[in-house]
Protein backbone atom coordinates (compact mmCIF):
# COMPACT_ATOMS: atom_id res chain seq x y z
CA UNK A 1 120.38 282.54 -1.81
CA UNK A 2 117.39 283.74 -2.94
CA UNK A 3 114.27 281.98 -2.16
CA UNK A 4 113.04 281.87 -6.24
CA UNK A 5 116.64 280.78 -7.15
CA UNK A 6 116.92 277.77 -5.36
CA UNK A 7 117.36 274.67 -7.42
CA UNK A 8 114.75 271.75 -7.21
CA UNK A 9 115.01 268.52 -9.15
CA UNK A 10 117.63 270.44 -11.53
CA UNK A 11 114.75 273.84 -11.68
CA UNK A 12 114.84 276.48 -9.98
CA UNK A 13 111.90 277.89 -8.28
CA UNK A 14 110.77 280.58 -10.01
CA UNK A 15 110.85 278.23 -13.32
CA UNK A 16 108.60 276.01 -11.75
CA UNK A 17 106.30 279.06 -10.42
CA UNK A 18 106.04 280.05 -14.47
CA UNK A 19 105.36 277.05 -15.66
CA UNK A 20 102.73 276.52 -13.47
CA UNK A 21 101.47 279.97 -13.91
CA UNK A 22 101.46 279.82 -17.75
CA UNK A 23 99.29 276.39 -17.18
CA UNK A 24 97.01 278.02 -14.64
CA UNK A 25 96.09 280.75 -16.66
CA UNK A 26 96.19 278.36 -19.63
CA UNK A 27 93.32 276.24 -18.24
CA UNK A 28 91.27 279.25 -17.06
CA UNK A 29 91.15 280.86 -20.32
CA UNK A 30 91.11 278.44 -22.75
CA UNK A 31 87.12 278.38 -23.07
CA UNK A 32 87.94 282.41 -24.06
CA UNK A 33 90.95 281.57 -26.09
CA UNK A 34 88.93 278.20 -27.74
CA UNK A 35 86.13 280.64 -28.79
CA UNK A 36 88.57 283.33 -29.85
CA UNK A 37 90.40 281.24 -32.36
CA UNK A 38 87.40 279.37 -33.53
CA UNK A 39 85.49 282.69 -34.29
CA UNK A 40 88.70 283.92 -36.34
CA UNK A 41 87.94 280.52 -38.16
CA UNK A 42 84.43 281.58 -39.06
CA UNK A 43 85.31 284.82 -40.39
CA UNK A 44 88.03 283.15 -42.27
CA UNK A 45 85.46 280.76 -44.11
CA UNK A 46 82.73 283.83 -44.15
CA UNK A 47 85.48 285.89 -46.13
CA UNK A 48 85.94 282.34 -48.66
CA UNK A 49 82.18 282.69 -49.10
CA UNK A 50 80.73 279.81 -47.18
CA UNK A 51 77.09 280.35 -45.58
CA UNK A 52 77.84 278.81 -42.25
CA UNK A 53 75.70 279.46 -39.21
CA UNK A 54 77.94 280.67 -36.53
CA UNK A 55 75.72 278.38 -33.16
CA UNK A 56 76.61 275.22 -35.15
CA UNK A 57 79.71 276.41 -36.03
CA UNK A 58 80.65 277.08 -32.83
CA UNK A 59 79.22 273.98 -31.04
CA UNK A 60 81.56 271.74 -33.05
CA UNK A 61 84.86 273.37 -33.33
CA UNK A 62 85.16 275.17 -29.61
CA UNK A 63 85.85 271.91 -27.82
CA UNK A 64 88.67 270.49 -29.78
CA UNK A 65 90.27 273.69 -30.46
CA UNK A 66 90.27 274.16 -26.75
CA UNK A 67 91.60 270.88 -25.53
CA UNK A 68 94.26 271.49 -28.57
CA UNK A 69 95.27 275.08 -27.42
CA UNK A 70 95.45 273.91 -23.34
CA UNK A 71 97.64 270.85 -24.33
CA UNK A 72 100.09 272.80 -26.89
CA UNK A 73 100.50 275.56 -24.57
CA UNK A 74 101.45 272.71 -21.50
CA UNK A 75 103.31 270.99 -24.23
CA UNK A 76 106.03 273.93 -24.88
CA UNK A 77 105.70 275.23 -20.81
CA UNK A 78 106.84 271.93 -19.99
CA UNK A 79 109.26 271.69 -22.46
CA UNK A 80 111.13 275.00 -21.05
CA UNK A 81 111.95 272.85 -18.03
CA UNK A 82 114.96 270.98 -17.42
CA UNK A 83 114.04 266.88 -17.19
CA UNK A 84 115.59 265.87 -13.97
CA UNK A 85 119.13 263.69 -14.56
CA UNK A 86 117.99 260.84 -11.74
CA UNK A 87 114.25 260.59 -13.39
CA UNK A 88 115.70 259.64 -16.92
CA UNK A 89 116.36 256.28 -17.58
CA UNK A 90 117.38 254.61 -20.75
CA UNK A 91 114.40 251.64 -21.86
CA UNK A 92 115.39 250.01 -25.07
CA UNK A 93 116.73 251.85 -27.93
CA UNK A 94 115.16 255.42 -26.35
CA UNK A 95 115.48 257.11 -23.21
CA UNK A 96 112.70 258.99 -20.40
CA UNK A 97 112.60 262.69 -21.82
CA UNK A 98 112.39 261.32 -25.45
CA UNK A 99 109.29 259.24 -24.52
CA UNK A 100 107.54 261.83 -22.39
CA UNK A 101 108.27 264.15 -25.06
CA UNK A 102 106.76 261.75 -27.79
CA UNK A 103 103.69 261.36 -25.81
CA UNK A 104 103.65 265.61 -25.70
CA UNK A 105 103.40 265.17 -29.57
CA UNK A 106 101.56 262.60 -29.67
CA UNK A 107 98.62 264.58 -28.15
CA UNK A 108 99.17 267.31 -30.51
CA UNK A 109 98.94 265.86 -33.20
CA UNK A 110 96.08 263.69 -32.43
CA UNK A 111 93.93 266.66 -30.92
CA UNK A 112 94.81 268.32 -34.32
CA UNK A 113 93.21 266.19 -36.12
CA UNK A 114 90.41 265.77 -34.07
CA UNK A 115 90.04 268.88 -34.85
CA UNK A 116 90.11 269.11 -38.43
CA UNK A 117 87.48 265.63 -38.40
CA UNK A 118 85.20 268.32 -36.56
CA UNK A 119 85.37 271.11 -39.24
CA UNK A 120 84.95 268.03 -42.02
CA UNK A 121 81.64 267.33 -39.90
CA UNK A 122 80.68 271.12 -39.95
CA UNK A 123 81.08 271.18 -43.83
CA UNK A 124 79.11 268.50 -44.16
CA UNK A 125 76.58 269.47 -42.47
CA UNK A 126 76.18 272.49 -44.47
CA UNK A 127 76.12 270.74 -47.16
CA UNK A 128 73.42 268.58 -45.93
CA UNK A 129 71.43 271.56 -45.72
CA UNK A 130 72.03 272.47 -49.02
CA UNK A 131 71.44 269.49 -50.83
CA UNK A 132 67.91 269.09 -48.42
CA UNK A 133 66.86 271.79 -50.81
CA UNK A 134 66.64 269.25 -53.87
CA UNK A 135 63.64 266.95 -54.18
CA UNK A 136 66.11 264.13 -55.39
CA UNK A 137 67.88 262.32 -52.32
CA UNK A 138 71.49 261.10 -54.21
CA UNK A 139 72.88 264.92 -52.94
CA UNK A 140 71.88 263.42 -49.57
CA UNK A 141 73.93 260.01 -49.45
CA UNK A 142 76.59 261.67 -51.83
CA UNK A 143 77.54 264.08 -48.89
CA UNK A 144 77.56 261.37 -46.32
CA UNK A 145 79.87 258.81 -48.32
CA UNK A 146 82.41 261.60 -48.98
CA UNK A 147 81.96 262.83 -45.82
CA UNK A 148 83.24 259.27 -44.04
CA UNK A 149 85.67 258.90 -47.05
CA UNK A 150 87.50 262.40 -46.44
CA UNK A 151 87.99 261.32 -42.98
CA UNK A 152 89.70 258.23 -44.01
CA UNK A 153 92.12 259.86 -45.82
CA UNK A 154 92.39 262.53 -43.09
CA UNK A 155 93.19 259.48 -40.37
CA UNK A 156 95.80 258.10 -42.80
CA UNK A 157 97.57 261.71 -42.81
CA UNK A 158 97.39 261.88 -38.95
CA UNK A 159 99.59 258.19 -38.48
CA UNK A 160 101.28 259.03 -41.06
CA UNK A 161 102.56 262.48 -39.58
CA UNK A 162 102.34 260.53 -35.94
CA UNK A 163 105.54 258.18 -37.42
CA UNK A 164 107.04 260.79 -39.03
CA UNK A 165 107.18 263.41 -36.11
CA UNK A 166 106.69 261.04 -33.13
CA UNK A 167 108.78 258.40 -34.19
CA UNK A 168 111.32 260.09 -36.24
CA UNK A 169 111.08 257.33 -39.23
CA UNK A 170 111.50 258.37 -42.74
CA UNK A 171 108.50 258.62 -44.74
CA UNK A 172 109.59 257.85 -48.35
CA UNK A 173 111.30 254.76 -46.95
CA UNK A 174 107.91 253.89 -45.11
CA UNK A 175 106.15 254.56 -48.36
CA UNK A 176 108.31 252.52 -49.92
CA UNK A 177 107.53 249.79 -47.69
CA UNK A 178 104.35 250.18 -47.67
CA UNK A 179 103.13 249.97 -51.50
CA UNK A 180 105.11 246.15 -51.03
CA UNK A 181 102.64 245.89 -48.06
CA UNK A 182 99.73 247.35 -49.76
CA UNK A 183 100.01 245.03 -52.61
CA UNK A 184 100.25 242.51 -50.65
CA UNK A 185 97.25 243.52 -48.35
CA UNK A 186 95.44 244.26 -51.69
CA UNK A 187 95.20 241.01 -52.44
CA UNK A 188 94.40 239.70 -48.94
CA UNK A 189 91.76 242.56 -48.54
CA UNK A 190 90.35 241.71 -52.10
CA UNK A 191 86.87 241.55 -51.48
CA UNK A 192 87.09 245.01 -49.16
CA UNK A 193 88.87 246.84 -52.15
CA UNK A 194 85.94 245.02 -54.28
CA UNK A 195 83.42 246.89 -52.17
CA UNK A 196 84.98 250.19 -52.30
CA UNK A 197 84.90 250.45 -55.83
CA UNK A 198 80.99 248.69 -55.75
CA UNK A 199 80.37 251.81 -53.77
CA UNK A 200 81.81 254.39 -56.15
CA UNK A 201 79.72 252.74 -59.27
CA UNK A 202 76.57 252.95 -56.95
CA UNK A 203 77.16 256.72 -56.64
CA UNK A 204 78.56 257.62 -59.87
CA UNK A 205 75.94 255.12 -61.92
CA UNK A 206 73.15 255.99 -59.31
CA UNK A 207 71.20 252.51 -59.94
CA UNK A 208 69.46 253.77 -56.58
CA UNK A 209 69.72 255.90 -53.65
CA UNK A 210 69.05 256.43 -50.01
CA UNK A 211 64.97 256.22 -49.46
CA UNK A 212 64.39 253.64 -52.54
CA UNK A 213 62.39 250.61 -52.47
CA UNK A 214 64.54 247.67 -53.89
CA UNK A 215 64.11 244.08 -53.70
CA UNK A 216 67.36 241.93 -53.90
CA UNK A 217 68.05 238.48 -53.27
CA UNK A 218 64.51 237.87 -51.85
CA UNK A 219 64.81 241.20 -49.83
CA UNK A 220 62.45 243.53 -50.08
CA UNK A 221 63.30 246.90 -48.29
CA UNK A 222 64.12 250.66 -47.79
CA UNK A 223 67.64 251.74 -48.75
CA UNK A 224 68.86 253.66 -45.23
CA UNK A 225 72.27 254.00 -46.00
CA UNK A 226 75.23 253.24 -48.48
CA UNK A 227 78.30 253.48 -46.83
CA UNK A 228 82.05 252.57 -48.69
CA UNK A 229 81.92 248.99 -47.73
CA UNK A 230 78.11 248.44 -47.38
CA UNK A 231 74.28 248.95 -47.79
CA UNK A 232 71.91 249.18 -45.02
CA UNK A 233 68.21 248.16 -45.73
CA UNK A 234 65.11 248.09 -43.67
CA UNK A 235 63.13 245.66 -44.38
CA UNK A 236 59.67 245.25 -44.82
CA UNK A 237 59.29 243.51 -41.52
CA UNK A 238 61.53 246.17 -40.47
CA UNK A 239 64.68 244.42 -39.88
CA UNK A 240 67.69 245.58 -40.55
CA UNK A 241 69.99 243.94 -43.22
CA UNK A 242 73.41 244.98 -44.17
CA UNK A 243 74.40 244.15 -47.57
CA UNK A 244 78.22 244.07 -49.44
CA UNK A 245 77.90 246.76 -52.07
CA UNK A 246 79.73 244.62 -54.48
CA UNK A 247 76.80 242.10 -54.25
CA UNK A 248 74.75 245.32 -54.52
CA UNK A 249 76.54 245.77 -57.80
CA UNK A 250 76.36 242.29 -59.05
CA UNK A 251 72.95 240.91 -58.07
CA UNK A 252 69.96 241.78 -60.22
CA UNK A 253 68.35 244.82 -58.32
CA UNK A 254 65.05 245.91 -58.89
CA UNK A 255 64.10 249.08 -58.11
CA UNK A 256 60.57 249.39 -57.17
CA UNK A 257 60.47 253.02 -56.45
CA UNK A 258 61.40 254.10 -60.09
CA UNK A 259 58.47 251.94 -61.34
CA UNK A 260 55.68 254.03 -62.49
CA UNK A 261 52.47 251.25 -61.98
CA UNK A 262 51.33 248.86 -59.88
CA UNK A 263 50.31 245.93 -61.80
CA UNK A 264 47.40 243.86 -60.00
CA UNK A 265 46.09 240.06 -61.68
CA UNK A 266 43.17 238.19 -60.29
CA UNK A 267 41.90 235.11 -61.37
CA UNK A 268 37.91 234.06 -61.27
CA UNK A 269 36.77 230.84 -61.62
CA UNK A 270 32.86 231.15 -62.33
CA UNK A 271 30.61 227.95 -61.50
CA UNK A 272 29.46 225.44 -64.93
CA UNK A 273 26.02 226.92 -64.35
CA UNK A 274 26.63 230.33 -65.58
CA UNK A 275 25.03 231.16 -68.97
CA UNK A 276 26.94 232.93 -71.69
CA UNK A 277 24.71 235.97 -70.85
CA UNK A 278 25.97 235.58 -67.82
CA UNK A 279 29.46 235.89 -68.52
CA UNK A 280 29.27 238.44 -70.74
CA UNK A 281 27.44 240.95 -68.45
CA UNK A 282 30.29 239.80 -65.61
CA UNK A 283 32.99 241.00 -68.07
CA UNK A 284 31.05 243.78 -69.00
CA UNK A 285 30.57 244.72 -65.15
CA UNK A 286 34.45 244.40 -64.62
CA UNK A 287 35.14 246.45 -67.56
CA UNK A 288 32.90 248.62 -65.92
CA UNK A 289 34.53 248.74 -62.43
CA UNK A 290 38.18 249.12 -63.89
CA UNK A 291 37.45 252.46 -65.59
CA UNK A 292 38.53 254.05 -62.55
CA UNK A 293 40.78 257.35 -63.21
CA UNK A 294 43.96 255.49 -60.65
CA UNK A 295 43.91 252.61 -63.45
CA UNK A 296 45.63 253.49 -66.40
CA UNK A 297 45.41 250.41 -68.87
CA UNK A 298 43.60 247.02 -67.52
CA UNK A 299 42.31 243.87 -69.82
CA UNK A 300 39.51 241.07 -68.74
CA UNK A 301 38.55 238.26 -71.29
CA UNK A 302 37.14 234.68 -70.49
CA UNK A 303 40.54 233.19 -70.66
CA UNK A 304 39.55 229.05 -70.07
CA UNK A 305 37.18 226.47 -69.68
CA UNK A 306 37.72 223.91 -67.58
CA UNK A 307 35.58 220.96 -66.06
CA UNK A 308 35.71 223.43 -63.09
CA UNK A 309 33.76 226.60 -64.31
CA UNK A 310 34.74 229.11 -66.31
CA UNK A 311 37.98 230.89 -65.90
CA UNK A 312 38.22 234.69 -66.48
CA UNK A 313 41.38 236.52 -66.04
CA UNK A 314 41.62 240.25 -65.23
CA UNK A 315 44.91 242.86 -64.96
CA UNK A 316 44.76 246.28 -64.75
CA UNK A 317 48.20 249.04 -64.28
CA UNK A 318 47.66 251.59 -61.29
CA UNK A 319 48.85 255.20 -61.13
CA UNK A 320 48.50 254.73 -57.77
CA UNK A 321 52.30 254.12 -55.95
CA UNK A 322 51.93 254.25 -52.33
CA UNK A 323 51.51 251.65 -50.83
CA UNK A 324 48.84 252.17 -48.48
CA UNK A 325 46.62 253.93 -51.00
CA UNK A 326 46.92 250.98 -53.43
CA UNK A 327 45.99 248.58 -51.04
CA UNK A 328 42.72 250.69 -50.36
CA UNK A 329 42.05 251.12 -54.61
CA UNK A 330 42.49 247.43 -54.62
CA UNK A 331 40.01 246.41 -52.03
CA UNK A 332 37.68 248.91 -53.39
CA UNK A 333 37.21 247.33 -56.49
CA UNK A 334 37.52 243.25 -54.87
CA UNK A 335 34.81 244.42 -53.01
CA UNK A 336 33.07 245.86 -56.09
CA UNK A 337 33.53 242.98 -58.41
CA UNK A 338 31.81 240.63 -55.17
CA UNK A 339 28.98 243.07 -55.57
CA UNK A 340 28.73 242.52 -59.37
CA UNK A 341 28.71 238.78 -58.84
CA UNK A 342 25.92 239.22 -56.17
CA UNK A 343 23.55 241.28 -58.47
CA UNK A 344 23.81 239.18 -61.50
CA UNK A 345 23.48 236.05 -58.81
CA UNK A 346 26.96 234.53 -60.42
CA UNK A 347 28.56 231.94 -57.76
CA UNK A 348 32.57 231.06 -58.04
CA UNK A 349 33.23 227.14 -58.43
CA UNK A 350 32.95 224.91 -55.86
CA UNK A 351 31.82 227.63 -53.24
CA UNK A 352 28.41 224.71 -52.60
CA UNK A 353 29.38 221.55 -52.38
CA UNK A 354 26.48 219.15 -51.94
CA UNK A 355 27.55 215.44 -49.94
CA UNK A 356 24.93 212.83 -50.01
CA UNK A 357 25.37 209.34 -48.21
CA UNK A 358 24.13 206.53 -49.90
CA UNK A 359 23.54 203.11 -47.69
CA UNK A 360 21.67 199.95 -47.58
CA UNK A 361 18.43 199.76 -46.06
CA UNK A 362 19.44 197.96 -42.59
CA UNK A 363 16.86 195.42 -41.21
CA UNK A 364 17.42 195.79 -37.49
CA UNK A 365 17.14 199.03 -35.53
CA UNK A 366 20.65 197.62 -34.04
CA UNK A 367 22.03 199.12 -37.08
CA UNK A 368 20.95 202.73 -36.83
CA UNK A 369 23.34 205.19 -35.92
């Protein structure tokens, strides 16, 4: 007999030799063949119109469309073998060859889908680049939540098509099954289903986007992400708080990056020895100080008297937003204001306190302390 025609484990020789030869060269090309089919992908989507860059595009699809090409091609080699009669053995309502060949399309199918997640990564990161372009930030965090919802759906397919295919069960009856289930897990999952939807008014009714300043329940903080069940904030002690969106949605949110002043109040409580002249060239002074071209409206009247001193109450609106630059405007003019109350020689209440001892005249030096 010849030597390629002898029969080994129910194959013959030169079956085995193919097989492996089909892998081999499989394995050494499939960086050529991975790059091959993902460039006919990019002239595909350059034909459709899309401005992709070809490095990126590369970088994310080569990988998965190799390890899907090296598998699928192993897949079917293997498959043109005969399973061995003494190797398959019956375990519960299947058998060896139908397992082995359900883990075969298992890996498929999953490295298919990988690879489709990596092209929905690609297109959104074009579109990232696209909506940088825009001043306004909701293209941003609009690409993002789509992004992670597409892939939900796209995960959903995949087990879906892994019981259809894999397990051979009928998907209408599963279906069917499943929107009893769903209900059922609708109500258990409430508050998650709750939070979805919280997360599809924030978008749609845009009450605030990634980068804004908000301060909710007692949290003050930058918005870093809104995700489909949640919003992350840093805080202004830069800590990192994760809110529901539905509370999101429900609390009362201000946004303090859509304001358009600072408002600043300060209270001065002049000593009972300032004259009315006094007074009125102290308002006049602060009047003076708060025409400053960063305040846009301010107001400073003598707003008490008290057995105390003299109360006078000043606000003014700043243009100025950032944070760090109002903080300078406002010492700027603190520090002015102390300099009007120097020059017209104006002291606050109770900044001298005089505390005199009074005491019997003792009448032995024993006494003196």
């Amino acid at each position: 007999m010849n030597f390629w025609d002898q029969v080994f484990l129910d194959n013959t020789i030169r079956q085995y030799t193919a097989v492996v030869a089909v892998i081999l060269v499989a394995y050494i090309f499939k960086r050529f063949f991975g790059r091959y089919v993902s460039s006919f992908f990019f002239f595909l989507m350059r034909r459709m119109g899309r401005v992709i860059e070809r490095q990126a595009f590369l970088a994310l699809i080569v990988e998965p469309v190799e390890n899907f090409l090296f598998v699928f091609i192993t897949y079917f080699s293997l498959r043109s073998l005969t399973f061995p009669k003494f190797l398959s053995v019956s375990f519960l309502s299947s058998d060896t060859p139908t397992i082995i060949e359900g883990i075969g399309e298992l890996l498929i199918i999953g490295l298919f889908f990988a690879m489709v997640l990596r092209l929905v990564d690609y297109i959104a990161m074009v579109m990232e680049k696209k909506a940088d372009l825009t001043p306004e930030q909701d293209d941003n965090q609009l690409v993002v939540f789509f992004k992670d919802f597409l892939k939900v759906i796209i995960v959903i397919i995949g087990i879906i098509t892994i019981i259809k295919i894999v397990f051979h069960q009928d998907i209408s009856n599963i279906l069917a099954g499943l929107s009893i289930v769903g209900a059922a897990m609708a109500l258990a999952a409430r508050e998650s289903l709750e939070n979805l939807i919280a997360s599809f008014i924030i978008f749609f009714d845009k009450p605030f986007t990634a980068g804004d300043l908000l301060k909710v329940n007692n949290i003050t903080g930058t918005v870093e992400r809104i995700g489909l069940r949640s919003t992350r904030i840093r805080t202004v002690d830069k800590t990192y708080v994760t809110m529901p969106n539905k509370q999101m949605v429900d609390s009362m949110v201000d946004n303090l990056s859509l304001r358009t002043h600072r408002r600043t109040e300060m209270k001065l409580l002049l000593d009972r020895k300032t004259g009315s002249s006094q007074l009125n060239s102290v308002i006049d002074g602060i009047k003076s100080v708060l025409q400053d071209r960063r305040i846009s409206d301010y107001n400073v009247l003598l707003n008490d008297i008290t057995n105390e001193g003299y109360l006078i109450t000043l606000d003014y609106l700043s243009i100025e937003l950032e944070f760090k630059g109002f903080n300078t405007m406002k010492e700027e003019i603190n520090l002015r204001i102390v300099k009007l109350l120097e020059e017209l020689n104006v002291e606050m209440a109770g900044t001298e306190k005089t505390i005199r001892l009074i005491r019997d005249q003792l009448s032995s030096p024993e006494g003196n302390v």
